[in-house]
Protein backbone atom coordinates (compact mmCIF):
# COMPACT_ATOMS: atom_id res chain seq x y z
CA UNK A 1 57.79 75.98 98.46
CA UNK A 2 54.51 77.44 96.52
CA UNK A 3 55.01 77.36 93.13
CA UNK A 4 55.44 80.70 91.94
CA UNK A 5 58.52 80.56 94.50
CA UNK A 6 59.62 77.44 92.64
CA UNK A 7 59.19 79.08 89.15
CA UNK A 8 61.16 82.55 90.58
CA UNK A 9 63.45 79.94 91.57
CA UNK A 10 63.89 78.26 88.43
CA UNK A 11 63.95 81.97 86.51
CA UNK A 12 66.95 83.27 89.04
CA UNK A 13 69.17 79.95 88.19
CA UNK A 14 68.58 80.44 84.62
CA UNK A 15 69.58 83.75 84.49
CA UNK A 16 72.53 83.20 86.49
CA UNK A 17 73.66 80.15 83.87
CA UNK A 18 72.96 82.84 80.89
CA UNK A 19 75.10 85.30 82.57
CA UNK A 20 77.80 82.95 83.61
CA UNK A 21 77.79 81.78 79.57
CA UNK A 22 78.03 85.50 78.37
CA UNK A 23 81.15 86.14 80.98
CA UNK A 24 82.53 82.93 79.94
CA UNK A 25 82.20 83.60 76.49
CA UNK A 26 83.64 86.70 76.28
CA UNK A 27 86.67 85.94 78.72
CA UNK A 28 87.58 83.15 76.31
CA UNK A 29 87.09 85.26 73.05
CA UNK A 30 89.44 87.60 74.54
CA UNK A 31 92.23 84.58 75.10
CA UNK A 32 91.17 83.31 72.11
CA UNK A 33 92.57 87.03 70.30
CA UNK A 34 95.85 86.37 72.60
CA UNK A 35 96.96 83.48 72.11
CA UNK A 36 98.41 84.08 68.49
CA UNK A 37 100.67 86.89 69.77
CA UNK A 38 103.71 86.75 71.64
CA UNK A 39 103.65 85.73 75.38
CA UNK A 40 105.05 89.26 75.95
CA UNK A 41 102.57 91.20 74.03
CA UNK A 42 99.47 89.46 74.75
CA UNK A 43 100.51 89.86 78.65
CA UNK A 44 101.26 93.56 78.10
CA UNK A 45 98.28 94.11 75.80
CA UNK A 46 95.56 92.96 78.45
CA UNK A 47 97.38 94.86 81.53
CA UNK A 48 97.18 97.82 79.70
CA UNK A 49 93.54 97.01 78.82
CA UNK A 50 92.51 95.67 82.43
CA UNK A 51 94.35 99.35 84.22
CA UNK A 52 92.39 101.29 81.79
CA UNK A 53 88.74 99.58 82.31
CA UNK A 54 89.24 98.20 86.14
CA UNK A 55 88.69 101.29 87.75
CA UNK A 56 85.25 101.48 86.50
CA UNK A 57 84.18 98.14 87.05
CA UNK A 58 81.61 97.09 89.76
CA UNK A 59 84.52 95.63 91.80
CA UNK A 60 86.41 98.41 91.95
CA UNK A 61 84.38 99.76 94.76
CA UNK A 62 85.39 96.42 96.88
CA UNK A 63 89.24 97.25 96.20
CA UNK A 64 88.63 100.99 97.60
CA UNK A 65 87.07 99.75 100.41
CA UNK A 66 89.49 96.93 101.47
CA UNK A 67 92.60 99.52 101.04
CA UNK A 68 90.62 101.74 102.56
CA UNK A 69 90.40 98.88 106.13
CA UNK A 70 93.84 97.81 105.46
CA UNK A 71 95.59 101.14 104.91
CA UNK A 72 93.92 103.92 106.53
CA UNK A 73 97.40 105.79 106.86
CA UNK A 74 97.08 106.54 102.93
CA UNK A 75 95.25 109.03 101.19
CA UNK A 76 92.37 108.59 98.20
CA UNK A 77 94.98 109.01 95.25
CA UNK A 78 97.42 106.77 96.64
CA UNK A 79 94.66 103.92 97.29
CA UNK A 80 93.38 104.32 93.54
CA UNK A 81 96.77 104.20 92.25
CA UNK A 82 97.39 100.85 94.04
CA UNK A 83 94.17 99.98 92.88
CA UNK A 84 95.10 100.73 89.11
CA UNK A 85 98.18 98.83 89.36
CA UNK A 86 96.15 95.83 90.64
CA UNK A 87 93.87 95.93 87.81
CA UNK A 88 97.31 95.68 85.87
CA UNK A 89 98.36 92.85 87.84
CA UNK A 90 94.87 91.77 86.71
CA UNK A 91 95.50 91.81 83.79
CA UNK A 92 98.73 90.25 83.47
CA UNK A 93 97.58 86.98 85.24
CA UNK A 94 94.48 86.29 83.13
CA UNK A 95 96.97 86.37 80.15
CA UNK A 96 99.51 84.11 81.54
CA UNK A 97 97.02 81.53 81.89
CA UNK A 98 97.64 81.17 78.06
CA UNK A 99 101.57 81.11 78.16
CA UNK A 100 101.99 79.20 81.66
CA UNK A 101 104.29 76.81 79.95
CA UNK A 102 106.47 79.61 77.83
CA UNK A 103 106.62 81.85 81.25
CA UNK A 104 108.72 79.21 83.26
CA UNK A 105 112.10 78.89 81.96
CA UNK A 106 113.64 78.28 85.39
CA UNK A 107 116.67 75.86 84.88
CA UNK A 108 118.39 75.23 88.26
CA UNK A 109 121.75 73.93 86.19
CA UNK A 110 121.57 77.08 84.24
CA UNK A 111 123.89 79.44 84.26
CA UNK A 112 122.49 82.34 83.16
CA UNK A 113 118.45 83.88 84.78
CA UNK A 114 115.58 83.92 82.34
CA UNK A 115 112.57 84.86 82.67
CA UNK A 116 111.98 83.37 86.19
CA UNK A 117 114.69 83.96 89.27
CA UNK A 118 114.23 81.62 92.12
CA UNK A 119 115.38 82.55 95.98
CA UNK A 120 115.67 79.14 97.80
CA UNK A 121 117.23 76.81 94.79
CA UNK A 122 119.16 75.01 98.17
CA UNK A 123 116.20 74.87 100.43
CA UNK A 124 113.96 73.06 97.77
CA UNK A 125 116.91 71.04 97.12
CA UNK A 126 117.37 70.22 101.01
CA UNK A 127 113.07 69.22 101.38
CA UNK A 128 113.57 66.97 98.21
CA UNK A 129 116.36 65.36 99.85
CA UNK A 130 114.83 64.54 103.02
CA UNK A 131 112.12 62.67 101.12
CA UNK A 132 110.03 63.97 104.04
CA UNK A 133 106.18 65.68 103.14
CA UNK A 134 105.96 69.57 103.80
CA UNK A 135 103.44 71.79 104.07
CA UNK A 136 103.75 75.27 101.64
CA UNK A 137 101.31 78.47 101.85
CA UNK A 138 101.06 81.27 99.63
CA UNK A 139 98.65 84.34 99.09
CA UNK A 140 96.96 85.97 96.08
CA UNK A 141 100.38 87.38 95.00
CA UNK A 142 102.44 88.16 92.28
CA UNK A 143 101.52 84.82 89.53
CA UNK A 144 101.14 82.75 92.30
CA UNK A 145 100.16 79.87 89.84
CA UNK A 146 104.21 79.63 88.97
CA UNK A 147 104.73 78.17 92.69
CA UNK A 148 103.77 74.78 92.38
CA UNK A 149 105.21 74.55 88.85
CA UNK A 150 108.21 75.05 89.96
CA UNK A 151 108.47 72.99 93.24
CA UNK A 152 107.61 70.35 90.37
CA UNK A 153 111.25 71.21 88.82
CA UNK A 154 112.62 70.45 91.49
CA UNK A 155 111.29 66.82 91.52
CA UNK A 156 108.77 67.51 94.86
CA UNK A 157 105.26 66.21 93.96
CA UNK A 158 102.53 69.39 95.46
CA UNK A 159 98.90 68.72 95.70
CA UNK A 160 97.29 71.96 95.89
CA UNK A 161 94.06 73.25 97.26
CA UNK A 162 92.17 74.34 94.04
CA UNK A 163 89.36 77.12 94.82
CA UNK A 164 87.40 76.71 91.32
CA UNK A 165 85.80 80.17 90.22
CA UNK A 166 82.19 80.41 90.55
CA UNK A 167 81.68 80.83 86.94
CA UNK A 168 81.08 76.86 86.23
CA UNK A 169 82.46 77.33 82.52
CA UNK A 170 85.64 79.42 83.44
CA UNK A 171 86.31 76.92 86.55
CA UNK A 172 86.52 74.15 83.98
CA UNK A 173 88.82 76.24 81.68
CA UNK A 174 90.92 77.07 84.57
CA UNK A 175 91.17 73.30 85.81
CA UNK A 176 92.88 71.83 82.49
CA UNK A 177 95.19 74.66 82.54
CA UNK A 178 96.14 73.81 85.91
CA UNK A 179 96.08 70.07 85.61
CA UNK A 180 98.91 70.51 82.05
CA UNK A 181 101.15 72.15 83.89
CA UNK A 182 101.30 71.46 88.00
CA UNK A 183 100.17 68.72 90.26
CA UNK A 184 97.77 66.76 91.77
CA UNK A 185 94.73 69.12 92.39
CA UNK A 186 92.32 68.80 95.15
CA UNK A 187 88.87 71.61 95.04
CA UNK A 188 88.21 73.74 98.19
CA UNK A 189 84.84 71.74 98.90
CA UNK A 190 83.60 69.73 101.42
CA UNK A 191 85.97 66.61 101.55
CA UNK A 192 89.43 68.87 100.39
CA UNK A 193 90.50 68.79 104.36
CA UNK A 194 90.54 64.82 103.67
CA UNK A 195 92.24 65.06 100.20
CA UNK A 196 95.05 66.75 101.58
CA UNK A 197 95.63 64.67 104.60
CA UNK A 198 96.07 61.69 102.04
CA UNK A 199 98.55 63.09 100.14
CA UNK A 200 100.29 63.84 103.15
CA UNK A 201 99.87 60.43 104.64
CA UNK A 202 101.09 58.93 101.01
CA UNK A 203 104.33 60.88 101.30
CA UNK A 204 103.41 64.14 98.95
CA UNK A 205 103.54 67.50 100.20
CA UNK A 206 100.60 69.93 99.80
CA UNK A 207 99.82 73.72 98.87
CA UNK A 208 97.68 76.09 100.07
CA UNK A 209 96.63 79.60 99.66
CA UNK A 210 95.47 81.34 103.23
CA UNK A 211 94.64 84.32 102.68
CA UNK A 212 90.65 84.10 101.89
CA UNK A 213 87.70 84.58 103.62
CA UNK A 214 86.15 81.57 105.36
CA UNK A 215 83.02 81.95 107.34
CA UNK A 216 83.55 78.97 109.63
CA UNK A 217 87.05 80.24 110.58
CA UNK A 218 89.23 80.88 113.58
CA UNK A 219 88.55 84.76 114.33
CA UNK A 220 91.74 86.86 114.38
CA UNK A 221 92.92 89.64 112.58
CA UNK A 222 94.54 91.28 109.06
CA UNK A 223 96.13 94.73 109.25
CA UNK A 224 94.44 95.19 112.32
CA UNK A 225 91.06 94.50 110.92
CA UNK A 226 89.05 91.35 112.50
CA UNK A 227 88.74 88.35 109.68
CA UNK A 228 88.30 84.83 109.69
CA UNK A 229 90.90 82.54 108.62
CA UNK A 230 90.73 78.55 107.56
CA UNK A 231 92.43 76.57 110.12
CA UNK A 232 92.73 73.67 107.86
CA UNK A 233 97.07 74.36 107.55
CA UNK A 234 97.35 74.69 111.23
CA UNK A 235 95.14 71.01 111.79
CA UNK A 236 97.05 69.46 109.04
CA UNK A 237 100.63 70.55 110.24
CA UNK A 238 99.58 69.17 113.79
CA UNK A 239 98.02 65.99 112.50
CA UNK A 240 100.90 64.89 110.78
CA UNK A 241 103.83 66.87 112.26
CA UNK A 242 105.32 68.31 109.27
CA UNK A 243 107.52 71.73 108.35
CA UNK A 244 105.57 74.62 107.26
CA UNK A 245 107.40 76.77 104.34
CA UNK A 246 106.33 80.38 103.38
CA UNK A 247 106.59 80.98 99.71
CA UNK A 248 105.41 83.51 97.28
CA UNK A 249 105.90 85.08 94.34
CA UNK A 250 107.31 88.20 93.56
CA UNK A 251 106.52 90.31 89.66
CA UNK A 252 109.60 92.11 88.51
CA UNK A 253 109.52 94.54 85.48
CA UNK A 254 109.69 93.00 81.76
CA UNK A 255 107.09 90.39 82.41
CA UNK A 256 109.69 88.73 84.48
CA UNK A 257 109.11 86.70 88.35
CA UNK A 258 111.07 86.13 90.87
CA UNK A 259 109.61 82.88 93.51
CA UNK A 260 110.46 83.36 97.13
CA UNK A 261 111.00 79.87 99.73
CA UNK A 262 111.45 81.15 102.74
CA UNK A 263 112.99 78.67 105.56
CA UNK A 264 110.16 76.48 107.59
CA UNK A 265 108.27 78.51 110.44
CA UNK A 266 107.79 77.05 113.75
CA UNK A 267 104.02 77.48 114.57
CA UNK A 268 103.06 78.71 118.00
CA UNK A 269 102.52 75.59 120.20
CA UNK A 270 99.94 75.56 123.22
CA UNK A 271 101.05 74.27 127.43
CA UNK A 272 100.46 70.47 125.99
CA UNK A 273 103.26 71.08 123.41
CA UNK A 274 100.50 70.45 120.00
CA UNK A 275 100.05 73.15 117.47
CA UNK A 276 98.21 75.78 118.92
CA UNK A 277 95.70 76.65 116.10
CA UNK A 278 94.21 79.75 116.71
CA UNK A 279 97.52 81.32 117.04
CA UNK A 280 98.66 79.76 113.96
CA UNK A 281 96.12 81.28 111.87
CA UNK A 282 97.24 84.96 113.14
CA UNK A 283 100.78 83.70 112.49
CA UNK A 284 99.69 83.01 108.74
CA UNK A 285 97.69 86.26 108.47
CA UNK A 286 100.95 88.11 109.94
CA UNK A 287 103.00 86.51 107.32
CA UNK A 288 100.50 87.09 104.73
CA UNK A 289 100.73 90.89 105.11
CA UNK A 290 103.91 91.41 105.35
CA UNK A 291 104.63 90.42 101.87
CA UNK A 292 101.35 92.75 100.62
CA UNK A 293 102.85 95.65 102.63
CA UNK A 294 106.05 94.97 100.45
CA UNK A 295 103.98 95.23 97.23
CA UNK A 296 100.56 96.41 97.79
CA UNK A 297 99.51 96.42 94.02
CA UNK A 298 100.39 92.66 93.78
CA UNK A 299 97.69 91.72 95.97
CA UNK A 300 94.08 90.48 94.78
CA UNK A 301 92.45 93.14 96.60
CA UNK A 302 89.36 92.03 94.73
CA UNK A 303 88.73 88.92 97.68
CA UNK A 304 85.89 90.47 100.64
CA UNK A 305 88.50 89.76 103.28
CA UNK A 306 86.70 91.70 105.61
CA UNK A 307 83.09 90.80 105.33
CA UNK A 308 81.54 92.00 108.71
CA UNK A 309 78.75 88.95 108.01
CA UNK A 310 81.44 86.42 108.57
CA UNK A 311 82.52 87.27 111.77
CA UNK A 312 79.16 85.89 113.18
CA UNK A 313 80.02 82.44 113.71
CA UNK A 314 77.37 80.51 112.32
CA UNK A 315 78.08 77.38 114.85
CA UNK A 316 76.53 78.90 118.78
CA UNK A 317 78.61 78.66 121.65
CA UNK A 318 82.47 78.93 123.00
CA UNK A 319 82.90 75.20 121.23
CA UNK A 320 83.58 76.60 118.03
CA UNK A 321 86.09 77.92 118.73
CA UNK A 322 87.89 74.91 120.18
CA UNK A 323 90.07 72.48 117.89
């Protein structure tokens, strides 16, 4: 590299720390003015603020575009309302960050529901009695940070797959709120596939979002649209043999959840009986949007799920897309 290539180097990576600083200063200021207030307030406070501002944000255009691919059948007001209400969603996540451990009041010898509602109390009840390891998914829905908190309540040690921000300064903010209040955490990075297969083989059961983008993927499709989809569920459930449980969470009104198991799936197998992978991951992405067809504003329509660039496989030839 000649060294005014090195130098424009060096100038880009500074400039990306400085802006990563600014973002990460201001997001914290902006906790820092929420945290005095009620949980309900703050939460309310910065919804309000993020349905107000999102719209004109930079990202906004992504949103439009991904409703646009996922939901051709509605028109341009009905996408930007979804898209406001996302914002709101937003909005209401980024503050429960700060209130994570007011937010769950879930009490499964309670008689009375708080603030959290839970549909599958004798399901979690019947994995923690098998003793048996378990596989869980999720997608960007609802407070889906409440999930593993409360498959801790009912005594079932998680480790989840942690996908840090790319903001360095946030991503370390994020990880100790994380690591307070759930499980063993294990970053989406090279070496994560292996994390997870330990805690499986040491008797823990794992979490994992699947609904992002991942270049190296098994090609299939989302709302009819062609994506690529981590395979890394499907390998581990057919390495080790275990149930697969959907589960998600759902926001009701008055700052109030409710956290949906659902019972295990049985993943499509191939002629030689194992896990068939590739079919899995459309399985996943089927599952996936039928809960953001039930509440289309609760989904981080934010993610490029449908980047054209990653459905060019970067590894050549029909081996890539074997298991």
């Amino acid at each position: 590299m000649s060294p005014a290539k090195l130098w424009l180097l060096k100038l880009s990576q500074r400039a990306k720390r400085a802006r990563y600083a600014v973002e990460a200063a201001f997001a914290f200021g902006v906790l820092a003015l929420l945290k005095p207030l009620p949980a309900d307030a703050a939460i309310s406070t910065l919804a309000a603020v993020l349905r107000r501002i999102g719209p004109f944000l930079p990202r906004q255009k992504v949103v439009l575009d991904n409703l646009a691919h996922a939901m051709p059948e509605l028109d341009e007001a009905e996408r930007r309302a979804i898209a406001r209400s996302m914002w709101e969603n937003l909005g209401r996540q980024v503050a429960e960050y700060v209130f994570l451990d007011q937010l769950f009041d879930y009490d499964p010898d309670a008689e009375t529901v708080g603030r959290i509602e839970v549909s599958g109390r004798d399901l979690f009840q019947r994995i923690h009695a098998t003793g048996e390891p378990a596989i869980f998914f999720t997608g960007h829905t609802g407070n889906f940070e409440l999930l593993p908190i409360c498959a801790a309540t009912f005594d079932l040690e998680v480790t989840a797959l942690f996908r840090p921000p790319n903001n360095p300064y946030i991503a370390r903010r994020v990880l100790a709120a994380r690591t307070t209040t759930m499980g063993a955490l294990v970053p989406s990075k090279t070496g994560a596939a292996a994390g997870l297969a330990k805690a499986l083989q040491d008797g823990a059961s794992v979490g994992v979002l699947v609904d992002q983008k991942f270049r190296r993927g098994r090609l299939g499709t989302f709302f009819g649209q062609p994506v690529r989809t981590n395979p890394l569920l499907p390998k581990l459930a057919r390495q080790f043999e275990c149930p697969v449980y959907p589960a998600r969470c759902v926001r009701l009104p008055g700052n109030r959840f409710r956290l949906e198991l659902e019972e295990a799936v049985e993943l499509p197998r191939g002629e030689d009986g194992r896990i068939d992978v590739d079919a899995s991951c459309q399985m996943l992405n089927d599952i996936v949007e039928r809960w953001v067809r039930d509440y289309p504003d609760q989904w981080m329509w934010l993610h490029r799920r449908w980047d054209p660039t990653s459905l060019v496989d970067p590894r050549a030839g029909a081996a890539s897309q074997k298991a």
